[in-house]
C-alpha atoms as a PDB file:
ATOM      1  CA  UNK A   1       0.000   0.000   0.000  1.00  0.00           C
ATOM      2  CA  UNK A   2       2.913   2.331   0.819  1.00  0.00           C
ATOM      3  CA  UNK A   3       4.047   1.843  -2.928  1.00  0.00           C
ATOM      4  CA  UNK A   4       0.833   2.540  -3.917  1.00  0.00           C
ATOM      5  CA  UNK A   5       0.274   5.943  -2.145  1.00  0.00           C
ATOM      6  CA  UNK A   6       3.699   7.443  -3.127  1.00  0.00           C
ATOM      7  CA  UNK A   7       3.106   6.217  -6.797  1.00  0.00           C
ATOM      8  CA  UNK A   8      -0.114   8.673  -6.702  1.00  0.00           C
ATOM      9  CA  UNK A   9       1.876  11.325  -4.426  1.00  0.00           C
ATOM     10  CA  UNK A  10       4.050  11.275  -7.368  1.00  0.00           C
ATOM     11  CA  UNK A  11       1.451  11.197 -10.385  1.00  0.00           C
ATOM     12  CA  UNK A  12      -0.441  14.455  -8.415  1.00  0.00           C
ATOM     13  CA  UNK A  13       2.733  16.589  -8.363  1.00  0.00           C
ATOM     14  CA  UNK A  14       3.694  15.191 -12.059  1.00  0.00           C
ATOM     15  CA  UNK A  15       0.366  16.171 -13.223  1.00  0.00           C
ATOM     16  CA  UNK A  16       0.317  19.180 -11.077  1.00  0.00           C
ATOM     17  CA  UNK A  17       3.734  20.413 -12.548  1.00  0.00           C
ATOM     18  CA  UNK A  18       2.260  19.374 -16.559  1.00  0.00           C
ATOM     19  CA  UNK A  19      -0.981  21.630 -15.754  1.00  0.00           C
ATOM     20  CA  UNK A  20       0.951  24.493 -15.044  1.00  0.00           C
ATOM     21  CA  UNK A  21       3.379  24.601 -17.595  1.00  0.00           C
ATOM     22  CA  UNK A  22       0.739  23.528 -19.971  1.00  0.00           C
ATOM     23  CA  UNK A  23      -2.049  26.292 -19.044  1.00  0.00           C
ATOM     24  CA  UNK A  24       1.025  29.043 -18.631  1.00  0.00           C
ATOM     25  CA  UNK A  25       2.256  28.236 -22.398  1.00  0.00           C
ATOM     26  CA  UNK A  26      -1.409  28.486 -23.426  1.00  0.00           C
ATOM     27  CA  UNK A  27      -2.014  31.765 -21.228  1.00  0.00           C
ATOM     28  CA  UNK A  28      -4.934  30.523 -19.760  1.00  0.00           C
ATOM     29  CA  UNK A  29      -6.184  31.664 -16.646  1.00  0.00           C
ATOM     30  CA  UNK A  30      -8.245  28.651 -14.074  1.00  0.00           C
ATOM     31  CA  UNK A  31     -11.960  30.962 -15.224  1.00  0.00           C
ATOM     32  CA  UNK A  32     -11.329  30.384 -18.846  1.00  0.00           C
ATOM     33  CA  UNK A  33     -10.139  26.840 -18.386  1.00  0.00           C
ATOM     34  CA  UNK A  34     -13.055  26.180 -16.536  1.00  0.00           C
ATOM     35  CA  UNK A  35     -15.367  27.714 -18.389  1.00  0.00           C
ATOM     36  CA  UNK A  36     -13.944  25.889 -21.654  1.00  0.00           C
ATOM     37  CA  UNK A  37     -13.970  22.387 -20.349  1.00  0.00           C
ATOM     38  CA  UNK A  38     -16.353  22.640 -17.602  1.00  0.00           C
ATOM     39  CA  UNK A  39     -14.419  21.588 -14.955  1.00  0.00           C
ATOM     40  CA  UNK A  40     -15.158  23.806 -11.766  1.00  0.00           C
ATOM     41  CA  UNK A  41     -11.857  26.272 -11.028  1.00  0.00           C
ATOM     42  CA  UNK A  42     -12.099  24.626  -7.717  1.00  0.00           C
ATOM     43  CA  UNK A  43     -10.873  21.479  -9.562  1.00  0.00           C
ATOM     44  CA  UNK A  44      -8.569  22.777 -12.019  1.00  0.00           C
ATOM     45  CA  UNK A  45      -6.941  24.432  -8.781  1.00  0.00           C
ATOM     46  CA  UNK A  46      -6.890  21.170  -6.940  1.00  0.00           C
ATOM     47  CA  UNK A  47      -4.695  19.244  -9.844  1.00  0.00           C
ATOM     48  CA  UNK A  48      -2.585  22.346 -10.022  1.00  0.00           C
ATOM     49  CA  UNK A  49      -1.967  22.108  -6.350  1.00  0.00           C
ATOM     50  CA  UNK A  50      -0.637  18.308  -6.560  1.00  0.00           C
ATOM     51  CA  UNK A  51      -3.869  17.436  -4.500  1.00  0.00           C
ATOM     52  CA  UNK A  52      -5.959  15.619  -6.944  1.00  0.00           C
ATOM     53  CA  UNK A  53      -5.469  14.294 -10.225  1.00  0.00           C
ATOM     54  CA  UNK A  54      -7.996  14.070 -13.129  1.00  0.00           C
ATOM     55  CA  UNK A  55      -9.671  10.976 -14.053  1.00  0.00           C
ATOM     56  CA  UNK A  56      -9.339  10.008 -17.784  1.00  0.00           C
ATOM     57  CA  UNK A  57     -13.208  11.922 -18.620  1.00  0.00           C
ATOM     58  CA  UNK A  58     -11.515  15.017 -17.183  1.00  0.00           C
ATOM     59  CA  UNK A  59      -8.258  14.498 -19.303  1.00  0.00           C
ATOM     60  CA  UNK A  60     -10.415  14.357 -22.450  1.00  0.00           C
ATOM     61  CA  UNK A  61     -12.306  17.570 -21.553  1.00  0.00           C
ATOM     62  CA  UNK A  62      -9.103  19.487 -20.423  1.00  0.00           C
ATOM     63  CA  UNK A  63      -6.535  18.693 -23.165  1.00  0.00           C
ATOM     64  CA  UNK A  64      -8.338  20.423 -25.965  1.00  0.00           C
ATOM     65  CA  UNK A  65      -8.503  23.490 -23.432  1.00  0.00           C
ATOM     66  CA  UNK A  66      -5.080  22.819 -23.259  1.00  0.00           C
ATOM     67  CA  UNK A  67      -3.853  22.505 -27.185  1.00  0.00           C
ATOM     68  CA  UNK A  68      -3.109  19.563 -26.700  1.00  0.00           C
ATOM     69  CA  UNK A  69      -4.024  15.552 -26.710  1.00  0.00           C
ATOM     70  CA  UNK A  70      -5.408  13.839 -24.443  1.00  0.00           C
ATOM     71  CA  UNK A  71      -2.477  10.982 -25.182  1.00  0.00           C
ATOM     72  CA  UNK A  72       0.114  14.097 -25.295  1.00  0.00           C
ATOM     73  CA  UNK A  73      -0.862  15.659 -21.701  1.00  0.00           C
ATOM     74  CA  UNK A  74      -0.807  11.928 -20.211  1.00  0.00           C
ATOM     75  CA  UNK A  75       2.847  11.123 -21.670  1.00  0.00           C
ATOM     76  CA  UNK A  76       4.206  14.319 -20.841  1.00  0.00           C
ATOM     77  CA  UNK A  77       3.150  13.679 -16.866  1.00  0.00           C
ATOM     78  CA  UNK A  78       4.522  10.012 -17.543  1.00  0.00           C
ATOM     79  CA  UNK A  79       7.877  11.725 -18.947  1.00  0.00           C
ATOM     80  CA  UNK A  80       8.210  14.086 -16.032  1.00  0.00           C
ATOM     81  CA  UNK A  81       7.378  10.906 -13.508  1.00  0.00           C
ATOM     82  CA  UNK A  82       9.775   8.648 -15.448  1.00  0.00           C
ATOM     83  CA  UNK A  83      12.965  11.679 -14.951  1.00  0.00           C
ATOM     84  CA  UNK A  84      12.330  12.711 -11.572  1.00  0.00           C
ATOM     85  CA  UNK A  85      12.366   9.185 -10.447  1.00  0.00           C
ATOM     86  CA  UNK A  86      16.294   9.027 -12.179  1.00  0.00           C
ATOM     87  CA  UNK A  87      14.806   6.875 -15.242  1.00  0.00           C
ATOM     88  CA  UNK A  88      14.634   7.717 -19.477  1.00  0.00           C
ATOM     89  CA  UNK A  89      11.134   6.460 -21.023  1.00  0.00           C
ATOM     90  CA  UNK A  90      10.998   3.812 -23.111  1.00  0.00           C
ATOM     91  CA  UNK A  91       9.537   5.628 -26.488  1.00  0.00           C
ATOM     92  CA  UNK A  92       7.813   1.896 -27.633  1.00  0.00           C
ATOM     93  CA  UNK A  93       5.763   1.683 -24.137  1.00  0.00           C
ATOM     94  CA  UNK A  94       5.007   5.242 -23.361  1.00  0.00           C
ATOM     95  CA  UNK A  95       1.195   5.643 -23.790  1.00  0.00           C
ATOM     96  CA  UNK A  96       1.047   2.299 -22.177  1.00  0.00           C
ATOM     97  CA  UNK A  97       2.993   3.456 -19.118  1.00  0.00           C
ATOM     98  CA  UNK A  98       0.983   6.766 -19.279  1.00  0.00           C
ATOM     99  CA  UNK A  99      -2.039   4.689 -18.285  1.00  0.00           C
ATOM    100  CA  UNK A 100      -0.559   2.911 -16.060  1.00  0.00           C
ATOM    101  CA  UNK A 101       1.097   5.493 -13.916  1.00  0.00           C
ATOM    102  CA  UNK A 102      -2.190   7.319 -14.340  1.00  0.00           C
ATOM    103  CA  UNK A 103      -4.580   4.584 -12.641  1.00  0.00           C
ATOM    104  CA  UNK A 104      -1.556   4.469  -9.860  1.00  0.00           C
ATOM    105  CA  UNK A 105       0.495   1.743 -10.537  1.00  0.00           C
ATOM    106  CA  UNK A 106       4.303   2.536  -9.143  1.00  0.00           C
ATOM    107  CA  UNK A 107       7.391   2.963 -11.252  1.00  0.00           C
ATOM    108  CA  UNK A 108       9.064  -0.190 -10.495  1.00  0.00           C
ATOM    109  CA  UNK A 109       6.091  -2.482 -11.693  1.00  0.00           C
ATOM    110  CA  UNK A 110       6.032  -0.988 -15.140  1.00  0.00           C
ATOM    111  CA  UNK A 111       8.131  -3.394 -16.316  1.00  0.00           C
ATOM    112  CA  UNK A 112       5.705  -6.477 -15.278  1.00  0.00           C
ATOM    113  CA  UNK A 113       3.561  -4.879 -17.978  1.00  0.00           C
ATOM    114  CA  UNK A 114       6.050  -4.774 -21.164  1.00  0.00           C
ATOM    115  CA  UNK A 115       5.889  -7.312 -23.683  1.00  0.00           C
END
């Protein structure tokens, strides 16, 4: 379980650290990402904080908000998991790690999940 809670501590401030420098570049403020993918500011502030992380319906609403991809937003958290934890992605698993780091799963059990 420890594993397990420090794999989402780290996803939150990934995500949390994506969202930011995704919404700066885009020179959005919280209002008009809210208002564009109807996600309360509340929320949007809550990601951004490291506190909570999107589920996947939330990704899809946010991206486009975003100028981005869905796919795109979820490997870049995956990238900045992967570096701050001392590792290089693997470019042939990376949307399938993406998910996988998303719904929680740690670092080190990625590789129980390449073919």
């Amino acid at each position: 379980m420890r594993h397990h809670n420090n794999a989402l501590r780290d996803y939150r401030l990934a995500f949390a650290l994506t969202l930011t420098e995704y919404r700066t570049a885009a020179g959005a403020t919280f209002r008009e990402l809210s208002e564009i993918s109807r996600i309360p500011e509340q929320t949007l502030r809550a990601y951004e904080k490291g506190t909570h992380h999107p589920g996947l319906s939330r990704i899809l609403a946010l991206a486009p908000t975003l100028a981005t991809q869905p796919a795109a937003l979820l490997v870049a958290v995956a990238d900045r998991v992967h570096r701050a934890n001392g590792h290089l992605p693997d470019p042939s698993h990376q949307a399938v790690h993406a998910l996988l780091l998303h719904g929680g799963l740690a670092l080190h059990e990625l590789g129980s999940f390449d073919a």
